[in-house]
Protein backbone atom coordinates (compact mmCIF):
# COMPACT_ATOMS: atom_id res chain seq x y z
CA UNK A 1 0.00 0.00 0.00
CA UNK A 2 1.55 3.25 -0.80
CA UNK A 3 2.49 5.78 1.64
CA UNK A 4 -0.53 7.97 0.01
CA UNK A 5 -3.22 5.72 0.72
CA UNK A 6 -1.79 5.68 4.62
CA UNK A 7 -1.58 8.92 5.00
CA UNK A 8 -5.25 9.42 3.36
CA UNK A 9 -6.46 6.77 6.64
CA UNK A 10 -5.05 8.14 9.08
CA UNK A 11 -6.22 11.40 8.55
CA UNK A 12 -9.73 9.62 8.08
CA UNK A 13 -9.08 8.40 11.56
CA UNK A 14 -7.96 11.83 12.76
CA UNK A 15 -11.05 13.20 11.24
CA UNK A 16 -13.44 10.65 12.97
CA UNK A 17 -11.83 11.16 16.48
CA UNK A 18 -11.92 14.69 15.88
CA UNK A 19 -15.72 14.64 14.81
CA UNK A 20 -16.44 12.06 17.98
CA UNK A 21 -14.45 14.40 20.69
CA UNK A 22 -16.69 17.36 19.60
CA UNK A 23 -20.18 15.87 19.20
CA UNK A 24 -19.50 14.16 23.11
CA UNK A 25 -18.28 17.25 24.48
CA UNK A 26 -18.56 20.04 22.11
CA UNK A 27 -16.10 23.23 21.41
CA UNK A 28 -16.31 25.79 24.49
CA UNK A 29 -13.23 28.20 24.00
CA UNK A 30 -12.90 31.00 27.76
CA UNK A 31 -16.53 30.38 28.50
CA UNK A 32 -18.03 30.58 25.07
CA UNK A 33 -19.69 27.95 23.40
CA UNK A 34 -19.10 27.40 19.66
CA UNK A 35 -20.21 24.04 19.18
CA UNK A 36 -22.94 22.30 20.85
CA UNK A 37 -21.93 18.53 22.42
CA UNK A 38 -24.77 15.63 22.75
CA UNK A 39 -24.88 16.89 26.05
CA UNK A 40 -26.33 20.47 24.98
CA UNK A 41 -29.65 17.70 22.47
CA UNK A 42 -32.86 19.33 24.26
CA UNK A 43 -34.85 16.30 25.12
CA UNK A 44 -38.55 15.91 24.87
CA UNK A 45 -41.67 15.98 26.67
CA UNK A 46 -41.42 12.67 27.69
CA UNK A 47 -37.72 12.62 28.80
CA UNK A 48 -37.07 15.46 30.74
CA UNK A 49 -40.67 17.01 31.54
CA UNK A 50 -41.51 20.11 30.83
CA UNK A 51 -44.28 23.16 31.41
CA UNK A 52 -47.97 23.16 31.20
CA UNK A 53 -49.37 26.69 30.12
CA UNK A 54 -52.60 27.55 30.05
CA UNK A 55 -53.96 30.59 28.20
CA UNK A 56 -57.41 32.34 28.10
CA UNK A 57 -59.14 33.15 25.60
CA UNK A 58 -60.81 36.58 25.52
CA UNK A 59 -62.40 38.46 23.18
CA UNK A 60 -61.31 42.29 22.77
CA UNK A 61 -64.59 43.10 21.09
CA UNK A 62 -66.70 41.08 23.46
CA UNK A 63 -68.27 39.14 20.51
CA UNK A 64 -68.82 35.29 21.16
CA UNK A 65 -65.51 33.16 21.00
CA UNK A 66 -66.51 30.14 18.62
CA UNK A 67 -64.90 26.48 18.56
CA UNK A 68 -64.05 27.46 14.94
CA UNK A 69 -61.98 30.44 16.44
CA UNK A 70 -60.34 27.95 18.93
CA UNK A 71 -59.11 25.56 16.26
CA UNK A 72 -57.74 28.23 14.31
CA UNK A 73 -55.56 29.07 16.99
CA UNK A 74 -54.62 25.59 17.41
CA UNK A 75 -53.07 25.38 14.37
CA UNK A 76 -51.46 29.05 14.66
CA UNK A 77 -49.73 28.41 18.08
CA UNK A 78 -48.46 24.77 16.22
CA UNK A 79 -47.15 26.91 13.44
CA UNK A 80 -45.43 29.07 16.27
CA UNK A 81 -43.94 26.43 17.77
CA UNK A 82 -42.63 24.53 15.14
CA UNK A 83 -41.09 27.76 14.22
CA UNK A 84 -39.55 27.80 17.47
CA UNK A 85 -38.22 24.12 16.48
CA UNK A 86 -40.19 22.74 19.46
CA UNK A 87 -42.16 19.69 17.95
CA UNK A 88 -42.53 17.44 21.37
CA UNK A 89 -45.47 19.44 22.12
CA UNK A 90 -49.30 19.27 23.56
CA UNK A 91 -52.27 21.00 22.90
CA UNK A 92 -55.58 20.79 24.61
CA UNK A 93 -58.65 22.95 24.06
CA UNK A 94 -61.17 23.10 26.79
CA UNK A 95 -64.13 24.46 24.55
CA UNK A 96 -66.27 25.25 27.67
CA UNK A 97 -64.09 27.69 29.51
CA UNK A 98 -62.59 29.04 26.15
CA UNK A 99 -58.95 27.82 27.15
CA UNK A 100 -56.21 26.31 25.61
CA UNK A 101 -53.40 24.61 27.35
CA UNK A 102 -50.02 24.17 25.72
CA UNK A 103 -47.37 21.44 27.40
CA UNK A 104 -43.67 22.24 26.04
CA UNK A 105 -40.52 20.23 26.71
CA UNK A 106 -38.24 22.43 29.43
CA UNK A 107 -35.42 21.27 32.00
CA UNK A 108 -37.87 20.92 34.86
CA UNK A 109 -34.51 20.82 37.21
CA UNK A 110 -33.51 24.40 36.33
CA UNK A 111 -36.25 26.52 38.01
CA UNK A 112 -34.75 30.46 37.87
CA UNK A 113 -35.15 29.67 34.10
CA UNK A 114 -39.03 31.57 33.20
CA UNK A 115 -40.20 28.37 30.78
CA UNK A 116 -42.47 31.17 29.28
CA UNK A 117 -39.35 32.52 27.66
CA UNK A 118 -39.52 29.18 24.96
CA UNK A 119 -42.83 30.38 24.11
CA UNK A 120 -42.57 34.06 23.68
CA UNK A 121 -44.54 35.83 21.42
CA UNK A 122 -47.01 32.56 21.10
CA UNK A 123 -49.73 34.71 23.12
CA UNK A 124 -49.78 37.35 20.44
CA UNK A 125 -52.10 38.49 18.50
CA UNK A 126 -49.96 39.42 15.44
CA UNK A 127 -52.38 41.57 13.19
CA UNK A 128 -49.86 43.49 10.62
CA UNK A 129 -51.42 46.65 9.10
CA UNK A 130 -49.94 49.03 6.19
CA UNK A 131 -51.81 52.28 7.22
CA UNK A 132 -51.47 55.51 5.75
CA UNK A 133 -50.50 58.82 7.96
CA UNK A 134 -53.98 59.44 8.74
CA UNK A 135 -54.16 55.54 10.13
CA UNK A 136 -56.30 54.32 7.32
CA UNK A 137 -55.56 50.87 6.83
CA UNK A 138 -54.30 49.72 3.53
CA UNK A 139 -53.45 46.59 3.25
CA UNK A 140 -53.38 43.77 6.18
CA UNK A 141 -52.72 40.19 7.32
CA UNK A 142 -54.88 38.40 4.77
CA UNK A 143 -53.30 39.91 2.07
CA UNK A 144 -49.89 38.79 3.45
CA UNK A 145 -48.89 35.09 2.30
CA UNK A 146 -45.88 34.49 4.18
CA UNK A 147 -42.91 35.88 6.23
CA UNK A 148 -39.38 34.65 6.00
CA UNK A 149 -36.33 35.96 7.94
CA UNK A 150 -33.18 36.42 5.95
CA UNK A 151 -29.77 38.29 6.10
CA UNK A 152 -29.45 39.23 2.10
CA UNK A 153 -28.16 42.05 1.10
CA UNK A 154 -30.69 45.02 0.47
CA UNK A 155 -28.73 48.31 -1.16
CA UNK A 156 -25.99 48.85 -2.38
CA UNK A 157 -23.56 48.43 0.14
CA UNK A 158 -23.51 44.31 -0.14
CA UNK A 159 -23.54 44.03 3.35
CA UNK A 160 -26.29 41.95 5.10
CA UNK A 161 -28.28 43.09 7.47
CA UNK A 162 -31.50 40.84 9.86
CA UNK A 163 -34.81 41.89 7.57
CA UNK A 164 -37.94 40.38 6.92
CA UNK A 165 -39.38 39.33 3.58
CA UNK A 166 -43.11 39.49 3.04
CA UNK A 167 -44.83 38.18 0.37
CA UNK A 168 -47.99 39.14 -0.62
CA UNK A 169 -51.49 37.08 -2.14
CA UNK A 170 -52.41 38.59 -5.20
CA UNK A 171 -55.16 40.42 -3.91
CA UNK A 172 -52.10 41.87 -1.42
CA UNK A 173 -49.98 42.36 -3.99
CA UNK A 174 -52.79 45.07 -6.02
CA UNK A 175 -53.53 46.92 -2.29
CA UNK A 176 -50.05 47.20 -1.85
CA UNK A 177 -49.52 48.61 -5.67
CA UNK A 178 -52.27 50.88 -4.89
CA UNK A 179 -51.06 52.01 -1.25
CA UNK A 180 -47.36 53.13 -2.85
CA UNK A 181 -49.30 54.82 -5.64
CA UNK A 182 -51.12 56.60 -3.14
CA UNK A 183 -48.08 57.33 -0.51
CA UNK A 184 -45.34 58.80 -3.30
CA UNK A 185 -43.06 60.99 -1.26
CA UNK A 186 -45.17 60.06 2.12
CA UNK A 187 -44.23 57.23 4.82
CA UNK A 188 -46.08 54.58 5.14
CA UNK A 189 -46.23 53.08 8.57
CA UNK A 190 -46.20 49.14 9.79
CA UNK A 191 -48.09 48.14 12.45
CA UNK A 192 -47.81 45.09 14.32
CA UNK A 193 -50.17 44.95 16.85
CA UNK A 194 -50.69 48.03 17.22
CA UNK A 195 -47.15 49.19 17.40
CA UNK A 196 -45.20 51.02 15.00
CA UNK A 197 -42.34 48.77 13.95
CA UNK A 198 -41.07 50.32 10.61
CA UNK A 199 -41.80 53.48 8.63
CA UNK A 200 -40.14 52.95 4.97
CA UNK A 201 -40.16 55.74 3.08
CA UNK A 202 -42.11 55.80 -0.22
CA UNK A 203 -40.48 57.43 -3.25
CA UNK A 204 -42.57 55.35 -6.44
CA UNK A 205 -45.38 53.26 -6.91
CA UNK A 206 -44.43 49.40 -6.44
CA UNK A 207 -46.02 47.11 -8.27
CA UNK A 208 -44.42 43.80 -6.32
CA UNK A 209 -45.06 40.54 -4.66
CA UNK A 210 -42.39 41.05 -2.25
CA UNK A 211 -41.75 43.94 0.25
CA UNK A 212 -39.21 44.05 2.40
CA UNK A 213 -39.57 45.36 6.80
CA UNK A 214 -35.56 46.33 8.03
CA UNK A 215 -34.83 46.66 11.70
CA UNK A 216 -33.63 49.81 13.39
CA UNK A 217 -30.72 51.44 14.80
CA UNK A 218 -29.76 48.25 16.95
CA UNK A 219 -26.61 45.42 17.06
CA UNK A 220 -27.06 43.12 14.79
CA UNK A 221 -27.72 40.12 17.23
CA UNK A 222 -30.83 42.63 18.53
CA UNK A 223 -31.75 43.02 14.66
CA UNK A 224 -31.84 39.21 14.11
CA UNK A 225 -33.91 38.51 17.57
CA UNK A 226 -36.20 40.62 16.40
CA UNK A 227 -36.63 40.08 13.18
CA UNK A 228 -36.72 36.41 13.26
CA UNK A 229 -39.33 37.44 15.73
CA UNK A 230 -41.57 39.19 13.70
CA UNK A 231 -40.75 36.43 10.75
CA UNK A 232 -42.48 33.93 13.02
CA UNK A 233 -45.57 35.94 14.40
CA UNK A 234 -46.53 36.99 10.74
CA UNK A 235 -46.07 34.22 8.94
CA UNK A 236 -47.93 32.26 11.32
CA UNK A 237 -50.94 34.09 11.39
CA UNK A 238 -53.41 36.18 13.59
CA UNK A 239 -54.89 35.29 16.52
CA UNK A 240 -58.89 35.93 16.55
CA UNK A 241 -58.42 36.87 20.16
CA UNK A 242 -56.45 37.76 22.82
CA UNK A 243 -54.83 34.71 25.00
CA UNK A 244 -53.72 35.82 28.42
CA UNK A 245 -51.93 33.26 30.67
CA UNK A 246 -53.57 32.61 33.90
CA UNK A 247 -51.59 29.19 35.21
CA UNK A 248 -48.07 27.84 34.71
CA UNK A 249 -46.53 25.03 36.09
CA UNK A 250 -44.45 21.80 35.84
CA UNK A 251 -45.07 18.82 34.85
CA UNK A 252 -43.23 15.16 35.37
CA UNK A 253 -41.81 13.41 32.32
CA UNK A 254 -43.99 10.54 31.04
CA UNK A 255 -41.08 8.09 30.81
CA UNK A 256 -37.89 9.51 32.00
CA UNK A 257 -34.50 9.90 31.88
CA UNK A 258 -33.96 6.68 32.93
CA UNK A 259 -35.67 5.04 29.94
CA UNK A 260 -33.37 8.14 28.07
CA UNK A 261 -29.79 6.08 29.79
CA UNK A 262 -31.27 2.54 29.16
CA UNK A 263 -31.86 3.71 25.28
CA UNK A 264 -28.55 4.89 25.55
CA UNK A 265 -26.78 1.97 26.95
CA UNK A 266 -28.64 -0.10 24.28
CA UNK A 267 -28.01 2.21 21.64
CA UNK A 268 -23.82 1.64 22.55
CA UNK A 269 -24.10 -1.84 22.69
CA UNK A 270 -26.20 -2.33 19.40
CA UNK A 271 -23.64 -0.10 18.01
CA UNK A 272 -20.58 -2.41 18.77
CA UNK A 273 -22.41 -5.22 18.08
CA UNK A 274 -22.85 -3.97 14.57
CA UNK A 275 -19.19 -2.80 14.61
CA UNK A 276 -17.85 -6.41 15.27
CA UNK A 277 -20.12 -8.44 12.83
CA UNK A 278 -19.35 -6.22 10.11
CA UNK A 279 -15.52 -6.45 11.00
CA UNK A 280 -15.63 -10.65 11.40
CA UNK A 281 -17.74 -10.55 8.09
CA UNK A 282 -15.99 -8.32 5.65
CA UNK A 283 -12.46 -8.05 7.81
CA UNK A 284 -10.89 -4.26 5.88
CA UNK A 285 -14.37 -3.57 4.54
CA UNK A 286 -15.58 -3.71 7.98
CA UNK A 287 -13.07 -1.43 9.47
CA UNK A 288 -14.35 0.91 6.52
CA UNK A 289 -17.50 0.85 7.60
CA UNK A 290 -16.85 0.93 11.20
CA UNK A 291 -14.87 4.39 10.56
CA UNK A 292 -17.75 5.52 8.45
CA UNK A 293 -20.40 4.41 11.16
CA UNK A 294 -18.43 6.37 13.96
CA UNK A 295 -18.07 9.68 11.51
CA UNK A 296 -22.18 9.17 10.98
CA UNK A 297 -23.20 8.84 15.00
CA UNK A 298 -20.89 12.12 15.65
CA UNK A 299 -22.56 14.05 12.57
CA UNK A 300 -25.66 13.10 13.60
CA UNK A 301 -25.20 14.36 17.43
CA UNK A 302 -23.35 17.28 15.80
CA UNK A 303 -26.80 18.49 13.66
CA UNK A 304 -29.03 17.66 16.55
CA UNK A 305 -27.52 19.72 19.08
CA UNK A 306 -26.74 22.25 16.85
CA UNK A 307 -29.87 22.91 15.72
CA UNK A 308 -31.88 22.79 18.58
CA UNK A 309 -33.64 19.21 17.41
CA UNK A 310 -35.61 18.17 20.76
CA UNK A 311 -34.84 14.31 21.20
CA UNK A 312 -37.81 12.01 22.39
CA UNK A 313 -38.20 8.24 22.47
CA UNK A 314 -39.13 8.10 19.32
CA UNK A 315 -36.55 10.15 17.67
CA UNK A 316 -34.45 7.55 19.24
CA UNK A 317 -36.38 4.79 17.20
CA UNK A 318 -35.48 7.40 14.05
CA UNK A 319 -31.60 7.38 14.89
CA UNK A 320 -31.45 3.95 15.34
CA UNK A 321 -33.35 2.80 12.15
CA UNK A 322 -31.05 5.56 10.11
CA UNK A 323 -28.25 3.48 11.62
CA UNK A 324 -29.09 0.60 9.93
CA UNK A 325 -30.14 2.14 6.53
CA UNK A 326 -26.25 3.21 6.77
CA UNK A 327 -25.31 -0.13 7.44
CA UNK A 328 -27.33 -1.73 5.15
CA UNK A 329 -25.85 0.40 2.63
CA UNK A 330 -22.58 -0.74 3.22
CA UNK A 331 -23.41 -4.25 3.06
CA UNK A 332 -25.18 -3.95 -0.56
CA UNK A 333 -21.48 -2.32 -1.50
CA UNK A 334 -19.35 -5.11 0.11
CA UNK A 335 -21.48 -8.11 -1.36
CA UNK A 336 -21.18 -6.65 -4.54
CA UNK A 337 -17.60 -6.16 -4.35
CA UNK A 338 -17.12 -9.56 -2.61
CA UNK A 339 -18.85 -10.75 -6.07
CA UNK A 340 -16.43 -8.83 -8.45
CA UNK A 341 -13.33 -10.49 -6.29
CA UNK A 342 -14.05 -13.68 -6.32
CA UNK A 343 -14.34 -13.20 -10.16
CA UNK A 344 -10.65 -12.29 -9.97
CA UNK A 345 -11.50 -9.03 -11.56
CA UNK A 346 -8.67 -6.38 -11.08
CA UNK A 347 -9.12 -5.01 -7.76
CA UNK A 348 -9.36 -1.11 -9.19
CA UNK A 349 -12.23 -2.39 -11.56
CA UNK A 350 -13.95 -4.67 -8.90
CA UNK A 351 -14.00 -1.21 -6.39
CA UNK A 352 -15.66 0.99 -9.48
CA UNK A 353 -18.34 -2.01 -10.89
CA UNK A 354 -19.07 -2.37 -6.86
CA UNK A 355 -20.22 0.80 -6.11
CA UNK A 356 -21.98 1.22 -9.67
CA UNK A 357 -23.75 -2.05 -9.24
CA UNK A 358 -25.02 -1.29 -5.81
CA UNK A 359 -26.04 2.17 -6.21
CA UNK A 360 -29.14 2.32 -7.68
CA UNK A 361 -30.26 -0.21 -4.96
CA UNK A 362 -28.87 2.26 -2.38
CA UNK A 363 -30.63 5.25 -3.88
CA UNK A 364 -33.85 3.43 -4.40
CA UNK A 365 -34.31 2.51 -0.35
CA UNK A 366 -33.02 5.55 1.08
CA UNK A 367 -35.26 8.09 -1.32
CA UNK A 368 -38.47 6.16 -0.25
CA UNK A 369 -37.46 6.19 3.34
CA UNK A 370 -36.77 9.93 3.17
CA UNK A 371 -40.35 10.46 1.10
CA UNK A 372 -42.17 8.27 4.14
CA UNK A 373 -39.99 11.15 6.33
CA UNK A 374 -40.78 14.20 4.53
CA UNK A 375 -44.42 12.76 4.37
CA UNK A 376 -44.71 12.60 8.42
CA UNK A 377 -42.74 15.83 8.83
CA UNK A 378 -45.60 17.14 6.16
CA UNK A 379 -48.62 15.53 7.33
CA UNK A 380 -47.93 15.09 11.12
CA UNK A 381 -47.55 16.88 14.21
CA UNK A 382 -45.99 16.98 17.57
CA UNK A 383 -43.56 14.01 18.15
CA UNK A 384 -44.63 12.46 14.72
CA UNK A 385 -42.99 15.63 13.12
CA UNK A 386 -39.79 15.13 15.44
CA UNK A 387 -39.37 11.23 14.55
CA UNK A 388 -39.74 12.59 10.97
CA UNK A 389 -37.04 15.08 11.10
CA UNK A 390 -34.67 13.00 12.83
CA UNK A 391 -35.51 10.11 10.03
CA UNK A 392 -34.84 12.48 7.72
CA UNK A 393 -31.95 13.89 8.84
CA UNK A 394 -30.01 10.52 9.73
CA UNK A 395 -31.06 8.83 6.13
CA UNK A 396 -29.41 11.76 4.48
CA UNK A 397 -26.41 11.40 6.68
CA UNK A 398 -26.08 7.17 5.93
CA UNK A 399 -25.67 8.24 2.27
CA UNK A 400 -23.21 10.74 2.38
CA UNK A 401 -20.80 8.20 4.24
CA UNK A 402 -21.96 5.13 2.43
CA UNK A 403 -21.53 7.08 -0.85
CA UNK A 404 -18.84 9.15 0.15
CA UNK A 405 -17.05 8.54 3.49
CA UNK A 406 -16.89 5.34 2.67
CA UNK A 407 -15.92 4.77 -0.71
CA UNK A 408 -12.62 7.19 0.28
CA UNK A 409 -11.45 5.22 2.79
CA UNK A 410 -12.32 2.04 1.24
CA UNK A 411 -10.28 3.09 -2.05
CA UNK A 412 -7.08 3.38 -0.05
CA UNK A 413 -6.98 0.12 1.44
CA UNK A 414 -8.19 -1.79 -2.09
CA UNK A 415 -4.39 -2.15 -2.99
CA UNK A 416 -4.16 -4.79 -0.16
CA UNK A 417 -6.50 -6.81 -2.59
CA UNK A 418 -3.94 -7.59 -4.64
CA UNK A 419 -2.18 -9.74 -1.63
CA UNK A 420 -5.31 -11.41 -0.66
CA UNK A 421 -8.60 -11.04 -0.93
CA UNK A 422 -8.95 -13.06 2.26
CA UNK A 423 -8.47 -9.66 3.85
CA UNK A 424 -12.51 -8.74 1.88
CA UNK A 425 -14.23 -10.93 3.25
CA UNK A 426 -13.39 -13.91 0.75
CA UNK A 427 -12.55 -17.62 2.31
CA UNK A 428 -9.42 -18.37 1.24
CA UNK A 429 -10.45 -21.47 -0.70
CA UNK A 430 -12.29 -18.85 -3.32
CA UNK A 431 -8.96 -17.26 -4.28
């Protein structure tokens, strides 16, 4: 094996220690944190415990609250949430008393922590107005279709700065043709709730589908806040009514973090297991895999605590069943070059008609298992959105380093074919 291919390993193996050392323990350089370790995953409902909130529903007008108002708060405080990235959540309505009570995952340990602070804003009502300077209103949240938060640059300068990007319906995007028309040389204020939070300056009529709300004279990390802020609230939706909390308290986890250890501990051991049976099976191959496997696991942890991914039991169950796509991806490539070798084709050919012959099979079973993912993350809510994501997430991982991890390192060591293919897997009677 040339000196190359070694060096290329070992700084595989550097790489995959490297990777391990930071998703266990993360990067904290004179007290701040730059990368998140698995210690830093927020768990779920179910794990840890968490807060039960429950909001009232009144009516500023003092016209009749209706079940069809309820619902469609529902799903608006979902929206919020999942914009929050909290998906381990719980939502009751109590139709009766006109209340709705929301349970969110929270460290139920750490009590000077206000668990209200996960869920601010959710309470709002988040009407957005265009008004004129006589406060006619010109254009409001119907005629908005969404609101996304981004950083692109806006003039001239190139430089990025926290804004929010609205896009209007059709309908919206006449009014608001018709409201610049009108406003030429004149302000136009923004509302949100009833407070001013921008007052762009109008010099032509705008005929767009986009418009664009900056922040003020803040730092930037105040900009972003509070313009990812306002991203969420809009593009959620209005409430029909006011919700006011009236109770807040803790609540036990369902399972606990014992169940969280014992998934752990199982999770380890299944992961050796898997280790060892694909080393005693495939022997270099194995290794390959084993170094792929370990660089997988730490990317995974790496993008869930990162990210702010809650973990419950059954994101678990969607880490450990991504674990095995990536295995089983690895073992379609080794039987197929375990095939080409004990044809005695040229180990350089046998490594290239190995991964050609096996990747369509690859492809095939990870796409549907990421279509049955983006379908639950689609379709589902809660937990069922969570298992989704982390489904999603870890199937996407496997083939990256089944297609890619893995095929690098296992390029360097197919020299050693050439001495035996023993060392692949084969018995030694085949060769």
């Amino acid at each position: 094996m040339k000196k190359d291919n070694v060096i290329k390993i070992l700084i595989s193996v550097v790489i995959m220690i490297a990777l391990g050392y930071l998703a266990i323990f993360g990067l904290t350089i004179k007290g701040t944190t730059y990368i998140k370790g698995a210690r830093e995953i927020k768990t779920g409902l179910d794990i840890s415990g968490g807060v039960s909130i429950i909001y009232q529903a009144e009516s500023q007008d003092a016209t009749e609250i209706t079940q069809d108002d309820l619902q469609k708060s529902e799903a608006v405080i979902r929206k919020r949430l999942e914009a929050k990235n909290i998906y381990d959540y719980i939502i009751r309505l109590d139709y009766p008393t006109n209340q709705i009570t929301v349970e969110i995952p929270t460290d139920t340990s750490d009590t000077s922590v206000d668990p209200l602070k996960a869920v601010e804003g959710l309470d709002q009502t988040a009407v957005i107005q265009f008004r004129d300077s006589e406060g006619n209103v010109l254009l409001q949240g119907d005629d908005i279709q969404s609101a996304k938060y981004s950083e692109d640059a806006v003039d001239n300068t190139g430089i990025g700065q926290p804004h929010v990007v609205l896009t209007f319906s059709q309908e919206g995007q006449k009014k608001f043709a018709q409201a610049t028309a009108k406003l030429v040389n004149q302000a136009m204020p923004i509302y949100l709730d009833q407070e001013l939070i921008a007052q762009p300056y109008v010099n032509e009529a705008i005929d767009s589908s986009t418009a664009i709300i900056t922040m003020g004279e803040e730092t930037f990390a105040e900009k972003k806040a509070t313009a990812q802020q306002y991203a969420m609230l809009i593009d959620s939706g209005s409430l029909p009514f006011q919700l006011n909390v009236i109770n807040k308290e803790y609540i036990g986890p369902s399972v606990g973090q014992q169940a969280l250890q014992i998934s752990i501990r199982a999770g380890i051991v299944a992961l050796i297991a898997i280790c060892l049976i694909m080393i005693l099976v495939y022997r270099l191959p194995g290794i390959v895999s084993t170094i792929a496997l370990l660089i997988y696991v730490s990317l995974l942890l790496l993008i869930m605590a990162n990210t702010g991914t809650t973990l419950t039991l059954s994101g678990i169950a969607g880490l450990i069943l991504s674990i095995g796509m990536a295995v089983d991806a690895n073992v379609i490539i080794f039987e197929r070059l375990k095939e080409e070798l004990a044809k005695k084709v040229a180990y350089k050919k046998a490594f290239e008609k190995s991964y050609k012959n096996a990747m369509s099979t690859i492809i095939d079973g990870n796409i549907t298992t990421i279509i049955v993912a983006l379908v639950l993350y689609i379709l589902g809510s809660g937990m069922v959105k969570g298992f989704g994501i982390v489904l999603a997430i870890g199937v996407v991982l496997s083939l990256f380093t089944a297609l890619v991890v893995s095929k690098f390192i296992l390029k360097q060591f197919m020299p050693m074919a050439s001495k035996g293919s023993f060392l692949f897997g084969l018995k030694k009677e085949v060769e």
